[in-house]
C-alpha atoms as a PDB file:
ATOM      1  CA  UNK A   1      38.454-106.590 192.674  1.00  0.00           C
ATOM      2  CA  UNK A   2      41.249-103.781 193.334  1.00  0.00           C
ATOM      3  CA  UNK A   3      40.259-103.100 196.869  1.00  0.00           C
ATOM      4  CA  UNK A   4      41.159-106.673 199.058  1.00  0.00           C
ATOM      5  CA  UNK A   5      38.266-108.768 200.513  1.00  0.00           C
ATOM      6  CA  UNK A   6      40.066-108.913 204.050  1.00  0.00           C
ATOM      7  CA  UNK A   7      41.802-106.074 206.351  1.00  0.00           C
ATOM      8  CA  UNK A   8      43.786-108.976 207.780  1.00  0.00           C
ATOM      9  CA  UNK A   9      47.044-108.698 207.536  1.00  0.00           C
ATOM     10  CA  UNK A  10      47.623-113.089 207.483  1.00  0.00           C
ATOM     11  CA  UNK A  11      44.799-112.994 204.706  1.00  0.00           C
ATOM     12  CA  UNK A  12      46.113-110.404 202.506  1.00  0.00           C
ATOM     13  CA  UNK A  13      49.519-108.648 201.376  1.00  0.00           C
ATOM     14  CA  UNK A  14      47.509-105.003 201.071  1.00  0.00           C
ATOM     15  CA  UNK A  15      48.549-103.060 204.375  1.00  0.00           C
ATOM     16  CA  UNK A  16      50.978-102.209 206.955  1.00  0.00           C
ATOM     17  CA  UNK A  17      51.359-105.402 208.708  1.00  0.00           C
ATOM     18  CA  UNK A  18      51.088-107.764 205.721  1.00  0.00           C
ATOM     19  CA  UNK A  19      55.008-107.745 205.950  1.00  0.00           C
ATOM     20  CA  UNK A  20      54.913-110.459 208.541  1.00  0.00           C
ATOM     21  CA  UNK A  21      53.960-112.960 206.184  1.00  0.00           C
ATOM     22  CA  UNK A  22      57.309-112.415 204.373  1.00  0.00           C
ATOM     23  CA  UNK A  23      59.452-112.373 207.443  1.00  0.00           C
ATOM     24  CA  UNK A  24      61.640-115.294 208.652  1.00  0.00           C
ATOM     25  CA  UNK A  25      63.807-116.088 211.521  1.00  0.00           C
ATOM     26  CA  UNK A  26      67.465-115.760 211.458  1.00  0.00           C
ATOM     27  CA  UNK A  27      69.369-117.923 213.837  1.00  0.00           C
ATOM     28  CA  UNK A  28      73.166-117.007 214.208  1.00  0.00           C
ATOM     29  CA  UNK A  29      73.789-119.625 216.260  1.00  0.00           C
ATOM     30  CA  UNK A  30      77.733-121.179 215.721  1.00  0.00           C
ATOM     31  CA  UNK A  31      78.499-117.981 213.540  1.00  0.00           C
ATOM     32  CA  UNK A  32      81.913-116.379 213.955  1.00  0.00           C
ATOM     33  CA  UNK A  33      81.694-113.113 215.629  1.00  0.00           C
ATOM     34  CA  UNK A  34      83.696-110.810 212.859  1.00  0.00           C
ATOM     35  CA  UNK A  35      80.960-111.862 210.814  1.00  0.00           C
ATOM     36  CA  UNK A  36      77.943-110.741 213.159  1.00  0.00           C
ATOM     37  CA  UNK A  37      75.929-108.073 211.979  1.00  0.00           C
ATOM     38  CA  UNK A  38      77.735-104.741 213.849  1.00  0.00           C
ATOM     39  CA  UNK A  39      74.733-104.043 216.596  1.00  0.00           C
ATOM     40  CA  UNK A  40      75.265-108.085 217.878  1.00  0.00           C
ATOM     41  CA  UNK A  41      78.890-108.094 218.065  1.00  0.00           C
END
């Protein structure tokens, strides 16, 4: 139906925290520093 079966957020991408399942880590290991993101440099 329009309205999700489940209010959890790892069962459904309806809600605030359903972002999570999209998210991925991001290792900047070995990466020059001039090409850091600014706030790690």
């Amino acid at each position: 139906g329009p309205y999700p079966a489940s209010t959890n957020f790892g069962a459904t991408s309806v809600g605030t925290m359903a972002i999570r399942r999209f998210l991925r880590p991001v290792c900047y290991q070995n990466l020059p520093g001039d090409l850091l993101p600014v706030d790690l440099r």
